[in-house]
Structure formats: structure tokens, C-alpha cells
Protein backbone atom coordinates (compact mmCIF):
# COMPACT_ATOMS: atom_id res chain seq x y z
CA UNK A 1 -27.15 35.98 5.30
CA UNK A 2 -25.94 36.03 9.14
CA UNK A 3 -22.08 34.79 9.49
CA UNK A 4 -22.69 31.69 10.27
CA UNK A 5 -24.26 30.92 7.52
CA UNK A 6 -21.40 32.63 4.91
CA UNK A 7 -19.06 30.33 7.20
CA UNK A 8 -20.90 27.19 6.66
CA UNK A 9 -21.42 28.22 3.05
CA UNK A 10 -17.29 28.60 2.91
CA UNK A 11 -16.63 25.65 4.85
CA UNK A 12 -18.97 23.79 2.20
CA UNK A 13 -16.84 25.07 -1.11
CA UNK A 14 -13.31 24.62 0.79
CA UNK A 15 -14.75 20.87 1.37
CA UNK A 16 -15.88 20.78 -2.07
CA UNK A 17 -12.66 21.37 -3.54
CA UNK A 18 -10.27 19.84 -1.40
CA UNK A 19 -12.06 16.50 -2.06
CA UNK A 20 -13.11 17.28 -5.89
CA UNK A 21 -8.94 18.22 -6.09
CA UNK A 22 -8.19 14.45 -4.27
CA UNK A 23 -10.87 12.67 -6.76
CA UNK A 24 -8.94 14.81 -10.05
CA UNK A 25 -5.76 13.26 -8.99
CA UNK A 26 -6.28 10.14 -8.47
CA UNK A 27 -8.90 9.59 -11.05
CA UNK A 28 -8.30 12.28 -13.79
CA UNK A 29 -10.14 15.11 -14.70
CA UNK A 30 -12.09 13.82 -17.19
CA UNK A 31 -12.91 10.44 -15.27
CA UNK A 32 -14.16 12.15 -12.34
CA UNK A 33 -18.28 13.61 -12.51
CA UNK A 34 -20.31 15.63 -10.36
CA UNK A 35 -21.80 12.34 -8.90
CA UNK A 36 -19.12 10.89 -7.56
CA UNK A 37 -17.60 14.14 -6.31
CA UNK A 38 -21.33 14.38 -4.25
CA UNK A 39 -21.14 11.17 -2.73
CA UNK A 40 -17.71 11.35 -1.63
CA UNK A 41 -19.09 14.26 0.39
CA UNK A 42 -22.28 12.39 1.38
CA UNK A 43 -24.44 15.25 -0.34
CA UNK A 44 -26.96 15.25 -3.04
CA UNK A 45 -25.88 16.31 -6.95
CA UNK A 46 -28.72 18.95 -5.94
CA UNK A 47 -26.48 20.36 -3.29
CA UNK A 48 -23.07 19.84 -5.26
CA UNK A 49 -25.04 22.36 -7.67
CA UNK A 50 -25.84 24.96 -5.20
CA UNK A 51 -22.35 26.00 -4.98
CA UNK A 52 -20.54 24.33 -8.12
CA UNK A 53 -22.79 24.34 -11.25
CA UNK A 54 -19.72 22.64 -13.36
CA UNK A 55 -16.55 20.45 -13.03
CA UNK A 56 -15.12 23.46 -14.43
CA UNK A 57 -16.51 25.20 -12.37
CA UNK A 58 -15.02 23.31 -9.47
CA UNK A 59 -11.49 22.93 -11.31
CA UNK A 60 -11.17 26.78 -11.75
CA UNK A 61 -11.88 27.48 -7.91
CA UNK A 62 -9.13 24.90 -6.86
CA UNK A 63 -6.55 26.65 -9.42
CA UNK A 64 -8.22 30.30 -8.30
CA UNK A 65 -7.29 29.63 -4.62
CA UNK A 66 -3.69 28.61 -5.85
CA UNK A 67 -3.44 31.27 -8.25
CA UNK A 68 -4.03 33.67 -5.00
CA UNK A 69 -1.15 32.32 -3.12
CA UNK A 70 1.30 32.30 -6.22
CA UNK A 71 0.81 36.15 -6.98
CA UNK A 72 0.83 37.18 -3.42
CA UNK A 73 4.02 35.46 -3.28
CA UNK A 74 5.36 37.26 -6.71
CA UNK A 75 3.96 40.33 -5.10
CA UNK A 76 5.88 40.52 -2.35
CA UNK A 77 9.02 39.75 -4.23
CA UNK A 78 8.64 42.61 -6.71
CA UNK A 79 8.58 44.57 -3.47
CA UNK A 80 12.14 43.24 -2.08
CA UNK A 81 13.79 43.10 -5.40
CA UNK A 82 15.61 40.92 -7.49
CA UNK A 83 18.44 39.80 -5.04
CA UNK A 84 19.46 36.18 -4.59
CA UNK A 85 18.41 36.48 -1.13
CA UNK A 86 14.73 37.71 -2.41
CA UNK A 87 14.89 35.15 -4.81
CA UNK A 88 15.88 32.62 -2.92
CA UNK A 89 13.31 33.39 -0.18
CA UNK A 90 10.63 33.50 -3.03
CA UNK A 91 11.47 29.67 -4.14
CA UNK A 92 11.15 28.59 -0.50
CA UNK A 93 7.80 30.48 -0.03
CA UNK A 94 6.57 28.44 -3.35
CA UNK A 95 8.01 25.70 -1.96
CA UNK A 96 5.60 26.08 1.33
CA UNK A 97 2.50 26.86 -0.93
CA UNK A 98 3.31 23.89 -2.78
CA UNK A 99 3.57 22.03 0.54
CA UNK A 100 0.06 23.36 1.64
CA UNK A 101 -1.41 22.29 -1.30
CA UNK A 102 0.06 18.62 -1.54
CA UNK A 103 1.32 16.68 -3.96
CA UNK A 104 -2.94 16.41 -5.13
CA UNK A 105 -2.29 19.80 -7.48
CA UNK A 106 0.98 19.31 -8.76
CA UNK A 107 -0.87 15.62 -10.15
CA UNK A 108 -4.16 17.33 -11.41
CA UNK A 109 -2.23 19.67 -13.25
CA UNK A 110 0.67 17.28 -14.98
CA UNK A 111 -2.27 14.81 -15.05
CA UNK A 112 -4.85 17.14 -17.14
CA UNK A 113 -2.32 19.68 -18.65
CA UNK A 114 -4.69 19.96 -21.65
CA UNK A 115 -7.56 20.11 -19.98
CA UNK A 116 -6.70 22.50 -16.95
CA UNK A 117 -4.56 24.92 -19.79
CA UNK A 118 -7.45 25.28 -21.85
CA UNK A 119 -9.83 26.64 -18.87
CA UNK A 120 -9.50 30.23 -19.31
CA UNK A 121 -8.00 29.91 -14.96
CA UNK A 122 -5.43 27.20 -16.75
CA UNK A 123 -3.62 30.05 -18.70
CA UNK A 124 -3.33 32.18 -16.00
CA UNK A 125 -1.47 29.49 -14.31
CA UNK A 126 0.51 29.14 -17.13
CA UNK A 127 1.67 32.77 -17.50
CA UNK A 128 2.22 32.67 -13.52
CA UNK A 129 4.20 30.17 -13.66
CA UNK A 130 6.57 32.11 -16.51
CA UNK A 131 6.44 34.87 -14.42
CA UNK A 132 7.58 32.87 -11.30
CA UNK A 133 10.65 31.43 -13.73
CA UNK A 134 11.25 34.84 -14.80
CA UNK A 135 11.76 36.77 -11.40
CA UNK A 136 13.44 33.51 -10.23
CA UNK A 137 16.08 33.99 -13.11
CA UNK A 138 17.00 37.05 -11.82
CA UNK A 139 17.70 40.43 -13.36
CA UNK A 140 18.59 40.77 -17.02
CA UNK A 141 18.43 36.80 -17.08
CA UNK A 142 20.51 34.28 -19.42
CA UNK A 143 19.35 31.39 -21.07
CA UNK A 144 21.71 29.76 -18.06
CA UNK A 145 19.95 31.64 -15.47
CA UNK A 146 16.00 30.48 -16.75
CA UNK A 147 17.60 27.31 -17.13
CA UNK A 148 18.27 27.55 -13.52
CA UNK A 149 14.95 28.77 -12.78
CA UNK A 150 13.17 26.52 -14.22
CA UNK A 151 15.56 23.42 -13.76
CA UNK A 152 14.33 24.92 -9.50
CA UNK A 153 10.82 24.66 -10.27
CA UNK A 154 11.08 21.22 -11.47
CA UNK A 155 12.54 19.99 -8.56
CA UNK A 156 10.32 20.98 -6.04
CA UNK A 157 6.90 19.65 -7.82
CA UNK A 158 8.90 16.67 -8.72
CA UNK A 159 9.00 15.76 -5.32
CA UNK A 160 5.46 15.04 -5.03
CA UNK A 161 5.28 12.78 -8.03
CA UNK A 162 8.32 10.57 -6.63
CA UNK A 163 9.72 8.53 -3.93
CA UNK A 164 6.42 8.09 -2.35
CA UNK A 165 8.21 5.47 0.41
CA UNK A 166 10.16 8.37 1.63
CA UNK A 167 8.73 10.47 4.05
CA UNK A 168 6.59 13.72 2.87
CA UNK A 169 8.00 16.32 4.28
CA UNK A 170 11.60 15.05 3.98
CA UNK A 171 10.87 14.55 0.51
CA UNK A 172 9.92 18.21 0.54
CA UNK A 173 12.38 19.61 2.06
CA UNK A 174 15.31 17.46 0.06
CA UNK A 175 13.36 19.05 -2.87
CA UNK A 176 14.05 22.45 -1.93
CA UNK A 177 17.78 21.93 -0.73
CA UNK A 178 18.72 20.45 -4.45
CA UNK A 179 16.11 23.39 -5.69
CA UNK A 180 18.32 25.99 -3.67
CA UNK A 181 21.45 24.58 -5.16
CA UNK A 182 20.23 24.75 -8.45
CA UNK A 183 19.23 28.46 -7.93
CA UNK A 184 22.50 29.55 -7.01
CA UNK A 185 24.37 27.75 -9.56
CA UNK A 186 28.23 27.29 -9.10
CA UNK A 187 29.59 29.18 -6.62
């Protein structure tokens, strides 16, 4: 296949998901089909097919594209360490990923916990997500310090699901100030 094509072809799935991801949100996992993912794309089921055989199918490349960003980010913590500062730095890169993914994934997954957990992608999610609690609590970490970590978490993906007259990105970035905060604990 020449470039172009693999480009088109990419362009295609990236479209695919990021309105399949919109549709899962609003409407719910299990409310949304194939069909009405096509025609929000103004493409036949026929097409939908050539690239996506399955809702799961669709559902699992969404989470595999987040997954990507989520371990590179844990990777390149476990290369600085498990300072504050590295952690620190590691909450605000999730916070960014979790800004360049919208508030769209943070829905489908609270949304469809069952369903997205029990794709064999939604465990993997699950145990990154541990992971991301577990280097955020730090070395040799407390019950205090997980609390802390995950207490963090919360914040930031709660700030997609709220306040929805306030302004995204200042909503994002309050989100990350109180997640910060939280992180460090009492100084």
C-alpha cells in the first residue's frame, strides 16, 4: 500500500474513534451500534467494518491509544525516580493526557465501568491505573500516601464530569492545582 493510502487508512480509524468515543459518552456503550457510529461519519456499516469489525473492537482501540500515553508516561518516571519533583511532574503529564483526551474518556469509562473492565484492554487500564497510584504514592508508600495518590487522581478526572459552566481549561488546570496540593500533603 503506497503512504498515502496507510495515511488515509489512519486518518479513517483516528476518525473512527474519536467520534465512536463522543457517541460512548454521551449515549453509553451499550446504547450506541455500529449504525449509528457509520452515519455519524457519513460512511456505510460496510466501510465501518473494513477497519472495526466490533464495538469492541472500536472500544479497545480508543482505550489502546490511551493505554500508550499512560505507560509512556509511567515509563519515563521509572527513569527519573521516585522524587516529589518526578512525581509531581508525572501527575501534571497525566493531567495533559487527560486534557488531550477530553472529558469524552474519563465519561465512557465511569459511564461503562463494567463493560469497558471486562474487555480484556479494560483490565489493563485498571492495573495502569494502580500502577499510576502506586508510583504517585511514592517510595515505600503509607496507606496516607495512596490515599494521597489516589485522593490526586480523583481530582483531575473529576474535573471533566463537573462544573461544565466554567471554562475547560480553567477547570483543568484548577483540577491539577488542588491535585498538586493533595500530592504534597501538609507541608
Amino acid at each position: 500500500m503506497s503512504e498515502t493510502g496507510d495515511s488515509r487508512r489512519t486518518d479513517t480509524r483516528a476518525r473512527i474513534l474519536t467520534v465512536a468515543l463522543r457517541l460512548f459518552a454521551d449515549r453509553g456503550y451499550a446504547n450506541t451500534s455500529l449504525r449509528e457510529i457509520a452515519e455519524e461519519l457519513g460512511v456505510t456499516k460496510a466501510a465501518l467494518y473494513f477497519h472495526y469489525k466490533t464495538k469492541e473492537d472500536i472500544v479497545s482501540g480508543i482505550l489502546r491509544d490511551y493505554m500508550d500515553g499512560v505507560h509512556r508516561l509511567l515509563d519515563e518516571c521509572d527513569e527519573q525516580g521516585a522524587t516529589l519533583a518526578a512525581r509531581e511532574k508525572l501527575l501534571r503529564d497525566f493531567a495533559a493526557l487527560q486534557a488531550h483526551w477530553g472529558g469524552d474518556l474519563t465519561k465512557l469509562i465511569r459511564q461503562n465501568y463494567t463493560e469497558v473492565v471486562n474487555l480484556p484492554v479494560g483490565r489493563e487500564v485498571k492495573e495502569s491505573h494502580h500502577r499510576l497510584i502506586d508510583v504517585l504514592a511514592g517510595p515505600a508508600p503509607t496507606v496516607l500516601g495512596r490515599t494521597r495518590a489516589v485522593a490526586a487522581m480523583a481530582a483531575l478526572q473529576s474535573a471533566a464530569m463537573h462544573f461544565e459552566d466554567v471554562d475547560e481549561a480553567v477547570r483543568r488546570e484548577t483540577a491539577l492545582v488542588v491535585a498538586l496540593e493533595v500530592l504534597r500533603g501538609s507541608t
